[in-house]
N, C-alpha and C. Protein backbone atom coordinates (compact mmCIF):
# COMPACT_ATOMS: atom_id res chain seq x y z
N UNK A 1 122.89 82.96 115.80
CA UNK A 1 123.13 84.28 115.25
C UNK A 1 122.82 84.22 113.76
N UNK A 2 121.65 85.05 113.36
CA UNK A 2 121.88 85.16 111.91
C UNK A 2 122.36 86.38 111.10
N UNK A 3 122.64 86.28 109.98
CA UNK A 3 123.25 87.34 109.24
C UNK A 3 122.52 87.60 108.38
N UNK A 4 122.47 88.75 107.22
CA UNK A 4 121.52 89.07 106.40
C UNK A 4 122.35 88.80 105.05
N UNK A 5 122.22 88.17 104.27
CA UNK A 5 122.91 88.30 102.94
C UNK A 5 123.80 89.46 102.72
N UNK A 6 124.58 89.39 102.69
CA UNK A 6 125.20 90.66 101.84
C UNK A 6 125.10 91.97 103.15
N UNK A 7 125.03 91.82 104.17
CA UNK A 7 124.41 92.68 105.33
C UNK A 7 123.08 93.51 104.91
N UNK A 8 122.62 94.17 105.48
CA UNK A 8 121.32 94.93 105.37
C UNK A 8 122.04 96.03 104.67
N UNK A 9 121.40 96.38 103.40
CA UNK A 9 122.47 97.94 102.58
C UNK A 9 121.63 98.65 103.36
N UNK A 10 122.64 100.09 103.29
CA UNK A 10 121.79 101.10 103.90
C UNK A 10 120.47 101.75 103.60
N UNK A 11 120.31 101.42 102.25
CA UNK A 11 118.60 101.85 101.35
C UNK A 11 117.55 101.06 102.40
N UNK A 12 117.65 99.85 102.37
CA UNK A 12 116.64 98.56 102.61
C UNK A 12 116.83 99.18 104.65
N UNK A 13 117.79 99.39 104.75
CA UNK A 13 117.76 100.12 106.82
C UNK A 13 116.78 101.24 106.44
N UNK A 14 116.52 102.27 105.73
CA UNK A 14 116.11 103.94 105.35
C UNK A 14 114.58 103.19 104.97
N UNK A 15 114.47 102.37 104.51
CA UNK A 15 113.20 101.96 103.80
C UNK A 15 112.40 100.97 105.07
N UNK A 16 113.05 100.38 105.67
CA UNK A 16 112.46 99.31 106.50
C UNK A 16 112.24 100.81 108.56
N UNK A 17 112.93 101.60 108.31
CA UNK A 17 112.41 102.33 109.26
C UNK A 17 111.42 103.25 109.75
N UNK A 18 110.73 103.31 108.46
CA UNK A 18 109.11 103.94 108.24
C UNK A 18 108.33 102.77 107.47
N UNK A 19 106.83 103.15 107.96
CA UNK A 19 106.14 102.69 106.96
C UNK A 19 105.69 103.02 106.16
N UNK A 20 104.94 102.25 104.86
CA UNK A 20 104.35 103.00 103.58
C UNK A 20 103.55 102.45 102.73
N UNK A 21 102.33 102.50 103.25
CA UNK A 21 101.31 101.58 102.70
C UNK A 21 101.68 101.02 101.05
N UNK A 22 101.96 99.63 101.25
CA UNK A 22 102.12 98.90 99.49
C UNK A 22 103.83 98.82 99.67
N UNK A 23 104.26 98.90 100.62
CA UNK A 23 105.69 98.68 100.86
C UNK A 23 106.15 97.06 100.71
N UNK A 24 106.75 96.31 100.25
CA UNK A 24 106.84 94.65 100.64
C UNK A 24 108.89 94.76 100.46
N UNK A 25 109.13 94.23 101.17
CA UNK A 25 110.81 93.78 101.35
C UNK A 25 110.88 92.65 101.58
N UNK A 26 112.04 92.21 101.13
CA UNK A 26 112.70 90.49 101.90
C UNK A 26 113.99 90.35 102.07
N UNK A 27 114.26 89.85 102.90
CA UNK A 27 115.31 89.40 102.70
C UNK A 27 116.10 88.30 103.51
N UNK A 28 116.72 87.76 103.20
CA UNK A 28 117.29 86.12 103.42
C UNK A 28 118.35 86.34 104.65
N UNK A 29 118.12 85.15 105.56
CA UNK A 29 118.91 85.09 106.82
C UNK A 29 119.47 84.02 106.93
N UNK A 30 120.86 84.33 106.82
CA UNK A 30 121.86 82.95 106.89
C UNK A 30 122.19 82.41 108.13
N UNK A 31 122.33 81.37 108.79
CA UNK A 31 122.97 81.02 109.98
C UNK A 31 124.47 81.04 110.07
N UNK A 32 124.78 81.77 111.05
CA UNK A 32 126.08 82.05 110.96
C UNK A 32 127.15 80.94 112.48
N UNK A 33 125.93 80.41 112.94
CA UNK A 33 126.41 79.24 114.12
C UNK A 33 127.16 78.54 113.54
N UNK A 34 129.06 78.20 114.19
CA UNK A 34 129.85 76.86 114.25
C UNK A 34 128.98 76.05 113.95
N UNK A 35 128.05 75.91 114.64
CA UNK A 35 127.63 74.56 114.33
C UNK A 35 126.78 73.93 113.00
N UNK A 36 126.62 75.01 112.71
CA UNK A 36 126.13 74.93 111.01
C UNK A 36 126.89 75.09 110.27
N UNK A 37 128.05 74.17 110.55
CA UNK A 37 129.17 74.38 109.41
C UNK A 37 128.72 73.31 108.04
N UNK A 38 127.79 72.84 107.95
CA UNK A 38 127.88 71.96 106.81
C UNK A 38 127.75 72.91 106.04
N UNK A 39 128.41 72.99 104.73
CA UNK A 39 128.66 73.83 103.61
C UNK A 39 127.21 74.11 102.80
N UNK A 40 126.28 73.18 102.62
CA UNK A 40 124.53 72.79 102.39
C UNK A 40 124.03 74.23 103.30
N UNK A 41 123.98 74.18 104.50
CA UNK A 41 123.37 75.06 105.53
C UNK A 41 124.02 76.33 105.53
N UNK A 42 125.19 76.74 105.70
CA UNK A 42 125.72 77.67 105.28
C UNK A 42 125.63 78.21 104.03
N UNK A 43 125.12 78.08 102.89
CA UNK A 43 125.33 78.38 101.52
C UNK A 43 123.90 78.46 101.12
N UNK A 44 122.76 78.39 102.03
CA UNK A 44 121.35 78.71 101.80
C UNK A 44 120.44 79.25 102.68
N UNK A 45 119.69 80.64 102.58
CA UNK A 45 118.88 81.02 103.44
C UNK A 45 118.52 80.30 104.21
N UNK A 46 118.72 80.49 105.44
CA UNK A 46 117.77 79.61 106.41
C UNK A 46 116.37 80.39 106.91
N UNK A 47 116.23 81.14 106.71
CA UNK A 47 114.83 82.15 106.99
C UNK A 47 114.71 82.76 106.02
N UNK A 48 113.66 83.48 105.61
CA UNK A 48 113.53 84.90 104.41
C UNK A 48 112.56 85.33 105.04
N UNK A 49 112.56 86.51 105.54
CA UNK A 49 112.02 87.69 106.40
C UNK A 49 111.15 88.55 105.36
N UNK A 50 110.00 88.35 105.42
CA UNK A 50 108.83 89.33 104.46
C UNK A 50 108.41 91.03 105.04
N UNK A 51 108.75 91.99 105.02
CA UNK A 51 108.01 92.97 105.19
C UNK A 51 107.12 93.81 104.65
N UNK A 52 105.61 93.20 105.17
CA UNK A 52 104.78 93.78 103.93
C UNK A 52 103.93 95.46 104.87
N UNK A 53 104.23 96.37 104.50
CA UNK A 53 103.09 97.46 104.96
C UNK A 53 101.60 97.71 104.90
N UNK A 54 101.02 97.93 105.59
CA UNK A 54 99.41 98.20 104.95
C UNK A 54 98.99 99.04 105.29
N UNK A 55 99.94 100.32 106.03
CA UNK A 55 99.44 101.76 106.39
C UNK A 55 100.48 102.26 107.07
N UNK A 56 99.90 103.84 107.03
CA UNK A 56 101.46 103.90 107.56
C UNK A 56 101.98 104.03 109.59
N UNK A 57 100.72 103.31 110.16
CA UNK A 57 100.47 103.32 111.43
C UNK A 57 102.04 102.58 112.02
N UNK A 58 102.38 102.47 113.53
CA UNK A 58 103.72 102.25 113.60
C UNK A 58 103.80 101.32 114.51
N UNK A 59 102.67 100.49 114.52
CA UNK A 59 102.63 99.14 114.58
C UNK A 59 103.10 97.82 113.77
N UNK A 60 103.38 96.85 114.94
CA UNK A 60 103.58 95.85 113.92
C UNK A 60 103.23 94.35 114.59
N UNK A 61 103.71 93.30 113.74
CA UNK A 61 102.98 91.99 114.22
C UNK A 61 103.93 91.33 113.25
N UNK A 62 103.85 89.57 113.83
CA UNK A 62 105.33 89.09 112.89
C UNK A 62 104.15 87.36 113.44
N UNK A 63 104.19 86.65 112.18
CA UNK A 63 104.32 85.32 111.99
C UNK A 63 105.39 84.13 111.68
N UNK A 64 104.96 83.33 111.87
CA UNK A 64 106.05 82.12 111.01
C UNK A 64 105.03 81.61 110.60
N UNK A 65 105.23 81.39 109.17
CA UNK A 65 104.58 80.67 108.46
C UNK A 65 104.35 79.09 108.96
N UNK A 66 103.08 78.34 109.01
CA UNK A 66 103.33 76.72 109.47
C UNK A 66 104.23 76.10 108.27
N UNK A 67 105.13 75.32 108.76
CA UNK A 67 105.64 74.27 107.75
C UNK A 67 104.16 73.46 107.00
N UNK A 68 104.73 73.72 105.78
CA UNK A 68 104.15 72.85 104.85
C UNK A 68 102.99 73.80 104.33
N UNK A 69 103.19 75.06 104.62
CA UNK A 69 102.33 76.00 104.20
C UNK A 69 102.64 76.92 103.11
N UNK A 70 104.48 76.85 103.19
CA UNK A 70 105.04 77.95 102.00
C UNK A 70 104.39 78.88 101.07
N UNK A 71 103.78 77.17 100.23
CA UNK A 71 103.73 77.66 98.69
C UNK A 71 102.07 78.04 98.87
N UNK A 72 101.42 78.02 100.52
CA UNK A 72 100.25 78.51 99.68
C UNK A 72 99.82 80.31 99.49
N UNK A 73 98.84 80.27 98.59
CA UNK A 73 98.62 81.90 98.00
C UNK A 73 98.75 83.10 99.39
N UNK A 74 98.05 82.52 99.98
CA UNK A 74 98.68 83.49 101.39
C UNK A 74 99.77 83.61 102.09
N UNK A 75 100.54 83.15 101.87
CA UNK A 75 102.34 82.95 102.38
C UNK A 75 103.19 83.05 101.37
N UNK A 76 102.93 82.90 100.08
CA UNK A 76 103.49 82.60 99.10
C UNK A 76 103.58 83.19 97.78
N UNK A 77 102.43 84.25 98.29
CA UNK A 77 102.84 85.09 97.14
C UNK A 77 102.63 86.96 97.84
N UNK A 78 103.28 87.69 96.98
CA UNK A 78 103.02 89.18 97.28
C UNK A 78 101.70 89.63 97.67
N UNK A 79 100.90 89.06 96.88
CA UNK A 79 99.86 89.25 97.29
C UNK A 79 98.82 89.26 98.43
N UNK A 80 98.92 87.61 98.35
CA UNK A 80 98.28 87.01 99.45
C UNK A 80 99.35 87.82 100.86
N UNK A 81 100.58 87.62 101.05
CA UNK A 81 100.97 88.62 102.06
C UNK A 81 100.18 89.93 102.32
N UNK A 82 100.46 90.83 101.47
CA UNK A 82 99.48 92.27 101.69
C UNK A 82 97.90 91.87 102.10
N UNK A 83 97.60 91.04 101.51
CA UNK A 83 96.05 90.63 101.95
C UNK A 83 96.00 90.58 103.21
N UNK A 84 97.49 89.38 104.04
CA UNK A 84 97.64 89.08 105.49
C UNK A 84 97.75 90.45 105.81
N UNK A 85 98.61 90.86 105.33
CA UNK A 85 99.19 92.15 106.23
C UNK A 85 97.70 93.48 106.45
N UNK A 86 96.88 93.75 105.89
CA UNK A 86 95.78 94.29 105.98
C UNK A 86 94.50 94.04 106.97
N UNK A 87 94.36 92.28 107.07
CA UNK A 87 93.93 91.87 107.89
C UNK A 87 94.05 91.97 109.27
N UNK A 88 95.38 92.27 109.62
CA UNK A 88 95.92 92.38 110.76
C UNK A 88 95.89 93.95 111.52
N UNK A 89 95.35 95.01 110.80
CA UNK A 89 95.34 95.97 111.32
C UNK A 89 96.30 96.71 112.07
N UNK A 90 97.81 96.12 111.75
CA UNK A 90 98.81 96.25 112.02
C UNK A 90 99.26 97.16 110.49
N UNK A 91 100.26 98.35 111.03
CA UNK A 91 100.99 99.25 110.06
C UNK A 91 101.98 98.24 109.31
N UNK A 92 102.38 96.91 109.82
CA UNK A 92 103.64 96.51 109.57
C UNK A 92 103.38 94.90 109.46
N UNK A 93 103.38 94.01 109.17
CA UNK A 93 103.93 92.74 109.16
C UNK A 93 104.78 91.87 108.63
N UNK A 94 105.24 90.87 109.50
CA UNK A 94 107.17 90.57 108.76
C UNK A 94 106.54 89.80 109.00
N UNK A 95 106.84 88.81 108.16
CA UNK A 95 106.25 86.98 107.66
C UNK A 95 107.58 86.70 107.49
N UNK A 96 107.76 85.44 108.55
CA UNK A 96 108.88 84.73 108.30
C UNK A 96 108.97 83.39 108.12
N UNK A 97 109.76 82.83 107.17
CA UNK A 97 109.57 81.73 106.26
C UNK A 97 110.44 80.81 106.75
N UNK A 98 110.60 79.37 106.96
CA UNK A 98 111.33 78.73 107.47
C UNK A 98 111.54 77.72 106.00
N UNK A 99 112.83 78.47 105.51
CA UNK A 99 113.26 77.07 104.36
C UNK A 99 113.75 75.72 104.23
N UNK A 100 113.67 75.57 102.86
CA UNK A 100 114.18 73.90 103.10
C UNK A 100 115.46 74.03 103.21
N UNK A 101 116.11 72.47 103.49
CA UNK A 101 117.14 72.27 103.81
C UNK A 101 118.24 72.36 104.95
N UNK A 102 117.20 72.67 106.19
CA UNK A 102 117.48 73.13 107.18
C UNK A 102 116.44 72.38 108.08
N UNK A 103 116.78 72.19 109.28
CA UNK A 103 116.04 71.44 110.63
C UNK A 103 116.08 73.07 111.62
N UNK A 104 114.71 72.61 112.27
CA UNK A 104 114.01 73.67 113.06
C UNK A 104 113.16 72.91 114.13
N UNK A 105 113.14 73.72 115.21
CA UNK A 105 113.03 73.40 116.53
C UNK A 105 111.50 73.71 116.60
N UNK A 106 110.72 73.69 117.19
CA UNK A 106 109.57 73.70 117.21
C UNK A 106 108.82 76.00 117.21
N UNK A 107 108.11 75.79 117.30
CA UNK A 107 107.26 77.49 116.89
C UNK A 107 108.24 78.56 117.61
N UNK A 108 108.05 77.77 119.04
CA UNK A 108 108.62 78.89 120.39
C UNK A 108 110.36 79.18 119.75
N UNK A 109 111.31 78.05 119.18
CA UNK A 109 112.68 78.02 119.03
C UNK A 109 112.66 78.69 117.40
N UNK A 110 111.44 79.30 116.78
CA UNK A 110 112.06 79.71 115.72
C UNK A 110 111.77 81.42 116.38
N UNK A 111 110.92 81.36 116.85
CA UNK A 111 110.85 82.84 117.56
C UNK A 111 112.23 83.56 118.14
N UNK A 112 112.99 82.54 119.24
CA UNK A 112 113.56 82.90 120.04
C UNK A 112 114.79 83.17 118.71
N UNK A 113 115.22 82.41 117.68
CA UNK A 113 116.32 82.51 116.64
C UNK A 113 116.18 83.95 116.15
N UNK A 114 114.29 84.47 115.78
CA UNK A 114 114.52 85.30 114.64
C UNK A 114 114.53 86.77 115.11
N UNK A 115 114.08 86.89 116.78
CA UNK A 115 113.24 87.75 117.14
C UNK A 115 114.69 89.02 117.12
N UNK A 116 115.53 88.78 117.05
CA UNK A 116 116.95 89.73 116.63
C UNK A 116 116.58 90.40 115.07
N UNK A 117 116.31 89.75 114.17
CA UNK A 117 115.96 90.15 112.94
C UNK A 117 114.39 90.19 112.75
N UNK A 118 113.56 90.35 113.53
CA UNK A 118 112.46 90.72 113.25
C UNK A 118 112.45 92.48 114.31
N UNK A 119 113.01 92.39 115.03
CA UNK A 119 113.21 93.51 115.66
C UNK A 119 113.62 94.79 114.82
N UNK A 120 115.19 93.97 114.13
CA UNK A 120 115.67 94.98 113.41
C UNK A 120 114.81 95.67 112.42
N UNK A 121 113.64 94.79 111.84
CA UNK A 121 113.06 94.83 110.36
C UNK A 121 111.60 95.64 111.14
N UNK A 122 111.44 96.38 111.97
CA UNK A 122 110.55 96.97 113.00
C UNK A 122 110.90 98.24 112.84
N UNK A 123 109.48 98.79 112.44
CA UNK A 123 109.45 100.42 112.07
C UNK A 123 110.20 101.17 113.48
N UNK A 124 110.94 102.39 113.02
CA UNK A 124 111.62 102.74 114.03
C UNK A 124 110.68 103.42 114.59
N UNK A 125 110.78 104.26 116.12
CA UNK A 125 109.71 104.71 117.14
C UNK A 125 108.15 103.44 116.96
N UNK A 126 108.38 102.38 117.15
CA UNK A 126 107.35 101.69 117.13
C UNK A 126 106.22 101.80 118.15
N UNK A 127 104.98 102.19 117.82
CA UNK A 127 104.22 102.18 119.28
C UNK A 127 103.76 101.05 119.96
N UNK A 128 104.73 100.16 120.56
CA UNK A 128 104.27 99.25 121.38
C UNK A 128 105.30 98.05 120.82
N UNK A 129 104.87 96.75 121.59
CA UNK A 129 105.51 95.68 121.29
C UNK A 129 105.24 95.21 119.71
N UNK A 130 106.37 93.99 119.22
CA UNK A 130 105.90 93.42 118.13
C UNK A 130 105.13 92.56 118.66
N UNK A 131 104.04 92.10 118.16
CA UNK A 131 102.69 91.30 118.50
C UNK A 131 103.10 90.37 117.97
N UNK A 132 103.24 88.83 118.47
CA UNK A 132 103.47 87.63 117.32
C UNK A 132 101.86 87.02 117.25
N UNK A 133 101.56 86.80 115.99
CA UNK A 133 100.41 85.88 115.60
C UNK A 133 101.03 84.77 115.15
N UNK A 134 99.41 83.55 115.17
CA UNK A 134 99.67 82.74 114.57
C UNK A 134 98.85 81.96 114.32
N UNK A 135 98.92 80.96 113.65
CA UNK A 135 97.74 80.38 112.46
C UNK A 135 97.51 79.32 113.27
N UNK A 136 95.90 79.00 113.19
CA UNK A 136 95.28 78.47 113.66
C UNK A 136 94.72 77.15 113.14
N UNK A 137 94.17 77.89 111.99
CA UNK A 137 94.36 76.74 110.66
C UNK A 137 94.18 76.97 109.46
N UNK A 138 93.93 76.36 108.70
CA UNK A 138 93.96 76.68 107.23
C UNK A 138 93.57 78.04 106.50
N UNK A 139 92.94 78.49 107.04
CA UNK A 139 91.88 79.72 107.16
C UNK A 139 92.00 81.05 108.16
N UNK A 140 92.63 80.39 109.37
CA UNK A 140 92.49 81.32 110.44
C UNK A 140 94.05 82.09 111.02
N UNK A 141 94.10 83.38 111.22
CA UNK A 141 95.02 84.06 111.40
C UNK A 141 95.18 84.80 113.17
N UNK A 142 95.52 84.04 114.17
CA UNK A 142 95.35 85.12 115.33
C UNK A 142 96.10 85.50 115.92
């Protein structure tokens, strides 16, 4: 189960339920599992959820970034996101970040964790499923 910092305020719910081309949001997802009681894991994002817009169509599509990819210009900065998010021909894309300090289960087990908060962060009346992509390699987005 994750939680959103501070819960989702009601602005960032009003803002994340339409789209709007040049829109970008984030925001940080704590683990709220017993079993992540170490005070380390509890006390630091374990995800940060990107929502970048690139029209105002009411589609959407959601990645995980590959580990060890963070810091690059396409994951890693505002920019390079909107660049992704344009590419994709999707109204909507949520880039989700898997931080340090935390252990993670392989592609399929970060899906199954986030897909509660990637849902939520999903333009409301969406036409169709969220589409998951994913990187192929250094270069490639599908």
């Amino acid at each position: 189960v994750l939680v959103h910092a501070a819960g989702v305020r009601h602005r960032t719910k009003q803002l994340l339920q339409t789209t709007k081309a040049g829109q970008a949001l984030s925001m940080d997802l704590f683990d709220s599992r017993p079993e992540a009681a170490a005070e380390a894991t509890r006390s630091s994002a374990r995800f940060t959820l990107f929502a970048v817009d690139a029209s105002e169509q009411r589609t959407c599509c959601a990645l995980v970034v590959p580990r060890g990819r963070e810091a690059e210009w396409t994951f890693g900065t505002d920019e390079g996101r909107a660049s992704l998010a344009a590419q994709t021909g999707m109204g909507r894309l949520l880039v989700v970040r898997c931080n340090r300090g935390h252990s993670f289960g392989d592609e399929a087990a970060v899906r199954a964790e986030v897909e509660g908060a990637v849902a939520a962060a999903a333009p409301a009346d969406l036409a169709g499923p969220i589409a998951w992509m994913g990187v192929a390699s250094e270069d490639d987005v599908v």
